[in-house]
Protein backbone atom coordinates (compact mmCIF):
# COMPACT_ATOMS: atom_id res chain seq x y z
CA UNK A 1 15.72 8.31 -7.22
CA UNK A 2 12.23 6.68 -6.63
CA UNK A 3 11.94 9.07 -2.97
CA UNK A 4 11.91 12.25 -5.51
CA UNK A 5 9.61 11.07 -8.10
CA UNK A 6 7.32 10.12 -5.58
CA UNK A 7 7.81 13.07 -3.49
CA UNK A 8 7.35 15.19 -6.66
CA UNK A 9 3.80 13.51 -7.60
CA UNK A 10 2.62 14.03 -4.26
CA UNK A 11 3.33 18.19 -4.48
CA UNK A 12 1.59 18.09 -7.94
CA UNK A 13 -1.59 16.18 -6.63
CA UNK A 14 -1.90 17.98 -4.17
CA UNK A 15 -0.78 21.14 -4.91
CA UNK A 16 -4.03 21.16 -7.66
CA UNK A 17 -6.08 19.12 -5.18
CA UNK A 18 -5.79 22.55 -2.46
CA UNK A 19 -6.58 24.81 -5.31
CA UNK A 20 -9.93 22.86 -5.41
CA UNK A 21 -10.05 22.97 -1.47
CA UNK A 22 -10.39 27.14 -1.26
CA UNK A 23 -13.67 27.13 -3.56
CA UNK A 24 -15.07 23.94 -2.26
CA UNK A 25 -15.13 24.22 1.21
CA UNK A 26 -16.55 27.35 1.28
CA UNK A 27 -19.56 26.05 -0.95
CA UNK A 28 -20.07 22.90 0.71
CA UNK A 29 -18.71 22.92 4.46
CA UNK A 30 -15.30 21.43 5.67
CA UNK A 31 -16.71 17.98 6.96
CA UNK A 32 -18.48 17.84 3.91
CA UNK A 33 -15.72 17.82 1.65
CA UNK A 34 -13.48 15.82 3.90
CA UNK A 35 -15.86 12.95 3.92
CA UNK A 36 -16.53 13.18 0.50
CA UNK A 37 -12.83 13.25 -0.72
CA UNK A 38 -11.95 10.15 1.47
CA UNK A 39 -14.93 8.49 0.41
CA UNK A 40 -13.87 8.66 -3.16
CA UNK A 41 -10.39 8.27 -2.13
CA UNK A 42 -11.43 5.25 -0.49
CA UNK A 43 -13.21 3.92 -3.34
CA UNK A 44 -10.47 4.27 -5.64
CA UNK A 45 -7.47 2.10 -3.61
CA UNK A 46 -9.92 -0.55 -2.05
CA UNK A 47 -9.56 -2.50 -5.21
CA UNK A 48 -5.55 -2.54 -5.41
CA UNK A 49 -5.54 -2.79 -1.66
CA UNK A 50 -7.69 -6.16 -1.52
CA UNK A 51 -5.36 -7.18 -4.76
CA UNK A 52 -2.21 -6.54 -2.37
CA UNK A 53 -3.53 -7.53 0.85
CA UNK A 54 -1.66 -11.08 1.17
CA UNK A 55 1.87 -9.23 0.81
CA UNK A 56 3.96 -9.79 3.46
CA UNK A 57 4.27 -7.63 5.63
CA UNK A 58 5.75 -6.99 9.58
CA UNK A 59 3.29 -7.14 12.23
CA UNK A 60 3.63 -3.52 12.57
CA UNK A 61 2.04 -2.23 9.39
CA UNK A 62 -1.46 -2.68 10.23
CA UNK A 63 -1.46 -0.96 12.78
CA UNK A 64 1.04 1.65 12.09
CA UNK A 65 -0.86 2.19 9.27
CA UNK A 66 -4.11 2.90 11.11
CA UNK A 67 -2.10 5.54 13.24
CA UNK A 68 -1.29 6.79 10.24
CA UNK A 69 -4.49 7.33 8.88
CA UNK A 70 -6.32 8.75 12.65
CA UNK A 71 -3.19 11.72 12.01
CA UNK A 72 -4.23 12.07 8.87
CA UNK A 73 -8.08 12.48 9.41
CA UNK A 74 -7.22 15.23 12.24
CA UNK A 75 -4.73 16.79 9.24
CA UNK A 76 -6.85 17.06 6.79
CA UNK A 77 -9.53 19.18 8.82
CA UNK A 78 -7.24 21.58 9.72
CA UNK A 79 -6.02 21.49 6.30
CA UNK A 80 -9.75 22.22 5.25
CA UNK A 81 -9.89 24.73 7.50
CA UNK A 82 -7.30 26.66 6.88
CA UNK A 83 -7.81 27.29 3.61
CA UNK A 84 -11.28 28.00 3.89
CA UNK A 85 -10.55 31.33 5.97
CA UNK A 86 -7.10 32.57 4.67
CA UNK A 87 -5.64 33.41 1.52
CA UNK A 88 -3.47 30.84 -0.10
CA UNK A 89 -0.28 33.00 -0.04
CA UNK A 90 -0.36 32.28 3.91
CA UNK A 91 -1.95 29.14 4.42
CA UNK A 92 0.52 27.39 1.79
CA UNK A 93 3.76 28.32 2.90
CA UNK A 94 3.12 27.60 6.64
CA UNK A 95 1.68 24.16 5.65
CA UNK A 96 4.23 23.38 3.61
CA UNK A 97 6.72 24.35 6.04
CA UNK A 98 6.25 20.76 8.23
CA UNK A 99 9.62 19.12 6.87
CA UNK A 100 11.40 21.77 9.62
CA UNK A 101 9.82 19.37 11.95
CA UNK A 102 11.79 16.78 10.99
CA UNK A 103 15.10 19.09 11.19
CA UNK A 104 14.14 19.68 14.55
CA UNK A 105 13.13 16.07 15.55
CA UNK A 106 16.74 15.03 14.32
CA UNK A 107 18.02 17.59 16.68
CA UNK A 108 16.23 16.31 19.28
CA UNK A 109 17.28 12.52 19.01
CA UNK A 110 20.81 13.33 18.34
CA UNK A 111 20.97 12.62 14.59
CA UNK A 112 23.85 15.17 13.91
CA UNK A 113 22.49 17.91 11.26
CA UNK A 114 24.68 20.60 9.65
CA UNK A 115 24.64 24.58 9.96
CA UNK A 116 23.74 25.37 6.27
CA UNK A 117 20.10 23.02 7.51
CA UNK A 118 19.76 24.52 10.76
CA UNK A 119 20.30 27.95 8.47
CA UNK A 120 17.62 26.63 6.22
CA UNK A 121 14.92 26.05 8.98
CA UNK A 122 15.86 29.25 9.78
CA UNK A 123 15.03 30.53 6.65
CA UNK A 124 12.04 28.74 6.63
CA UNK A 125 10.60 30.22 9.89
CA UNK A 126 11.39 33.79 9.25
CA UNK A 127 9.71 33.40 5.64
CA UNK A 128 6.73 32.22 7.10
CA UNK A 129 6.62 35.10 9.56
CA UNK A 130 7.18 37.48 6.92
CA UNK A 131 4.53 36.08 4.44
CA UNK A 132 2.00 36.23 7.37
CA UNK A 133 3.05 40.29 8.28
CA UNK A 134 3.44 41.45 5.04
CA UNK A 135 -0.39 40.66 3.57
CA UNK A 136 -2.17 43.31 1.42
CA UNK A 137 -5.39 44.87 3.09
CA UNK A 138 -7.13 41.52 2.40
CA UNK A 139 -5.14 40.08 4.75
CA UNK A 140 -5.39 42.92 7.41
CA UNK A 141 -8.88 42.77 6.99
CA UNK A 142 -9.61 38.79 7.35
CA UNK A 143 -7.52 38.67 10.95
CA UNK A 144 -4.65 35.67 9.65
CA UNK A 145 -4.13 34.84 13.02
CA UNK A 146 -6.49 32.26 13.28
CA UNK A 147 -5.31 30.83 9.60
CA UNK A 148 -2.28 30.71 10.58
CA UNK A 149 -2.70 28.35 13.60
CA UNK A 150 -4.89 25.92 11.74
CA UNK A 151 -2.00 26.09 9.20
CA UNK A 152 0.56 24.87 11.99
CA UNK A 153 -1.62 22.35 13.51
CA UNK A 154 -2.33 21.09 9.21
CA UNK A 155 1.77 20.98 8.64
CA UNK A 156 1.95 19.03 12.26
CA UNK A 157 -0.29 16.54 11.27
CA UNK A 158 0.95 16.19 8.09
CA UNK A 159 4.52 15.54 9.49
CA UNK A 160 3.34 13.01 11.99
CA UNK A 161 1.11 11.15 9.44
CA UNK A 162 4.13 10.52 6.61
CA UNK A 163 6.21 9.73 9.81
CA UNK A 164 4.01 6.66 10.96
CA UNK A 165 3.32 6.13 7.56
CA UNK A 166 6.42 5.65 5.96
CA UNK A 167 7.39 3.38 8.93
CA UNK A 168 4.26 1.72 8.50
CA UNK A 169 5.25 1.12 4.93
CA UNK A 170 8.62 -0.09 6.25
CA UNK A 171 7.46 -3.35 7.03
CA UNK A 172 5.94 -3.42 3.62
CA UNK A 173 2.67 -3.89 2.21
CA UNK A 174 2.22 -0.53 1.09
CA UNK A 175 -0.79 -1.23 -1.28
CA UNK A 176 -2.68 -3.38 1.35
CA UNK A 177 -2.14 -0.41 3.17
CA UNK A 178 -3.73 2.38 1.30
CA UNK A 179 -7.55 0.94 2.15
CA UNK A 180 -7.33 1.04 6.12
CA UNK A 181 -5.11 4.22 6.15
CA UNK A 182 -8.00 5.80 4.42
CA UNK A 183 -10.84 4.02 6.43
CA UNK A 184 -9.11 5.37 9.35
CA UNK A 185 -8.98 8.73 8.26
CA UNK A 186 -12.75 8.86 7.70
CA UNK A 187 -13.74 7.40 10.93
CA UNK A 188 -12.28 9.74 12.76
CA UNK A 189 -13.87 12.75 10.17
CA UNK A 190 -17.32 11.12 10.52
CA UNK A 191 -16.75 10.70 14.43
CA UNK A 192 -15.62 14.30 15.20
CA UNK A 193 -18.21 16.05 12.60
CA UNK A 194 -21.06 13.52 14.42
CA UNK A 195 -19.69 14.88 18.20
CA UNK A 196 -20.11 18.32 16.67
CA UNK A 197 -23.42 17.54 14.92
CA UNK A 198 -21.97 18.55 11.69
CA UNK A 199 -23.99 18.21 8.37
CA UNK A 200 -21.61 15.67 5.95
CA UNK A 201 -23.47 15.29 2.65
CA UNK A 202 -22.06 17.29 -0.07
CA UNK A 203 -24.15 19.30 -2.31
CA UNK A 204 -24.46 17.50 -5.97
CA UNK A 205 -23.38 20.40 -7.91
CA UNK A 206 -19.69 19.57 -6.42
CA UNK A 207 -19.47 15.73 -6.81
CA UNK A 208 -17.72 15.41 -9.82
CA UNK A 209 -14.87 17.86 -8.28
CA UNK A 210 -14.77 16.17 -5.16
CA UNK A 211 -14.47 12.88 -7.13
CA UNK A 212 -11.13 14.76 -8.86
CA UNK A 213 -10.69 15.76 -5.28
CA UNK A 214 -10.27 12.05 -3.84
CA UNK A 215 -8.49 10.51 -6.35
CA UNK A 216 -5.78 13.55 -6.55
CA UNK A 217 -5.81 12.94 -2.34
CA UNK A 218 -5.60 9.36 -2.57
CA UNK A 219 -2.54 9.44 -5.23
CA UNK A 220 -0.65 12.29 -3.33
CA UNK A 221 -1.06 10.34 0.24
CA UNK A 222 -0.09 6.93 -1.38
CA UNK A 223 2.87 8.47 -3.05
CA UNK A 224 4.29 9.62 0.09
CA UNK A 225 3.38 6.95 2.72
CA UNK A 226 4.45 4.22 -0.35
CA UNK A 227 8.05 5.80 -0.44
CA UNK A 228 8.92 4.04 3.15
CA UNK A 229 9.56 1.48 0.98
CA UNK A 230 12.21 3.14 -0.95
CA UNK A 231 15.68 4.34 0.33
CA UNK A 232 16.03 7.51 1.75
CA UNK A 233 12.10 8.09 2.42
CA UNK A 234 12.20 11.38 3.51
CA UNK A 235 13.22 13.13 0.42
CA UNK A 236 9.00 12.14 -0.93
CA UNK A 237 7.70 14.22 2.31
CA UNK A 238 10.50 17.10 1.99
CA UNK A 239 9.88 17.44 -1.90
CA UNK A 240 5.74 16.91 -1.77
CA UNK A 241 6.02 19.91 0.93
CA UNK A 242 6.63 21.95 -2.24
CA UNK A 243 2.84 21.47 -3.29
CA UNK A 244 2.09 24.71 -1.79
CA UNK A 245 4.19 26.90 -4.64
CA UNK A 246 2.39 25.05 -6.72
CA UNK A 247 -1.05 26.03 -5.25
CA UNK A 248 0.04 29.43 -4.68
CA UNK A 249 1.18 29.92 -8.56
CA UNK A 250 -2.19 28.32 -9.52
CA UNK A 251 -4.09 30.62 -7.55
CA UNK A 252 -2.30 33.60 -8.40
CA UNK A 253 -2.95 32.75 -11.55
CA UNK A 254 -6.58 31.38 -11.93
CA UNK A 255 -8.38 32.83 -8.54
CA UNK A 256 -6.91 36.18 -9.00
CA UNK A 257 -5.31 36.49 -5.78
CA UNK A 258 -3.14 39.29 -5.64
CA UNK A 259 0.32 38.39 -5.33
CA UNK A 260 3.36 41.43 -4.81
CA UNK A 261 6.96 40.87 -4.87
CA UNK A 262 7.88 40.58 -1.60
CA UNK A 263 4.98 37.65 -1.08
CA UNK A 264 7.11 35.95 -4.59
CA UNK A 265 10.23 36.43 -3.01
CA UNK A 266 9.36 35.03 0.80
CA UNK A 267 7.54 32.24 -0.80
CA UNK A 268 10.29 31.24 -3.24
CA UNK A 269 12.52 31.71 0.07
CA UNK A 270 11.04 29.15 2.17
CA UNK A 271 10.69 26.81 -0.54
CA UNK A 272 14.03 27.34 -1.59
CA UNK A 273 14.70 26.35 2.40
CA UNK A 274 12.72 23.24 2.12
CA UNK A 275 14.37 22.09 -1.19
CA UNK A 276 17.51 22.22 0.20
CA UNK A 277 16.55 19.96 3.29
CA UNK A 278 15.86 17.62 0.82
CA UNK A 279 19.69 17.44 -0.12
């Protein structure tokens, strides 16, 4: 199914693209890296965008698309800054938790959903909580609590964005999309980080990385926001939710973080939740 390849390139993109986020934005600053992976981001689907941009489309995708990319911009900061100030065995899971939104969205309209997925939200939750309580001394000592809301407000985001997106997408046009999604995205970055008189410009030392940074971003985003196109769209958000295992596995393995048991088996848990949304 197109949905699960998509959703599936998305987690891997991204789940290396946040092992890059840790080191970076603590060496360069948050808005500094957000700017410059949308930048390059940017650069990288203008082309295919301008290409696509006579597609038909409904005259909703525009501006859907736009929406899409303002959620995004406001996303991706928290995203930044969560995983600037907390370990990766907390910030990933809660982040990657956002598909429970949708559960509980469905609720909410009256879309009928069974036990065994109200069980796995469940599951989800109480994973998260435990993965937060159940840090080493690094954890005790760096205070999560503040991690752990710009986690939640991150995995928000993240669910409204593929939301617009994907019905953005609906209309089709989902390469003359990627451009102004992105465009969006930075306007509001450059806007916010200007209100705050925020410094922007990278360091050069971390160019080429945020270069990998942008086109890993760009590719993930696309893959998702592209699958509105496809049937049953929300299996690409539920299954790129899984790029935080893959971050957490990476940085386990590369950055050393430590990593006991009980962190393995809550994090396999709520991913193990979030797969089986997906079904």
């Amino acid at each position: 199914m197109m949905a699960i390849l998509l959703g599936l390139t998305a987690a891997l993109a991204w789940g290396i693209h946040d092992l890059c986020v840790r080191q970076v934005s603590q060496g360069t600053g948050i808005f500094a890296s957000i700017v410059a992976v949308l930048i390059f981001g940017t650069l990288l689907v203008t082309p295919m965008s301008l290409w696509a941009w006579d597609a038909p489309r409904g005259p909703n995708a525009l501006p859907l698309g736009l929406a899409s990319g303002v959620l995004f911009g406001l996303a991706a900061i928290a995203h930044y800054k969560a995983f600037s100030i907390g370990p990766v065995r907390l910030v990933a899971p809660i982040i990657g938790a956002y598909p429970a939104l949708s559960v509980g969205w469905a609720v909410y309209t009256g879309t009928p959903v069974s036990a065994l997925q109200l069980l796995a939200v469940g599951i989800i939750i109480a994973g998260v909580g435990y993965v937060a309580r159940a840090g080493d001394n690094e954890a005790a000592r760096t205070h999560p609590g503040p991690a752990i809301l710009w986690s939640i407000l991150a995995g928000t985001g993240f669910a409204a964005t593929f939301a617009v997106g994907q019905a953005a997408t609906a209309e089709g046009g989902e390469l003359a999309l990627l451009a102004p999604t992105r465009i969006a995205a930075l306007i509001v970055v450059l806007a916010i980080a200007a209100m705050g008189r925020v410094p922007i410009l990278p360091g050069w030392t971390q160019i080429r990385i945020l270069a990998a940074m942008g086109a890993l971003d760009a590719l993930a985003l696309g893959a998702v926001i592209s699958a509105g196109g496809v049937s049953n769209p929300e299996l690409a958000s539920v299954l790129a939710a899984t790029f935080g295992l893959i971050t957490v596995v990476l940085a386990a393995l590369f950055l050393r973080e430590p990593m006991m048991r009980r962190h393995w088996t809550a994090v396999a848990l709520v991913f193990a939740a979030i797969a089986y949304l997906a079904t």
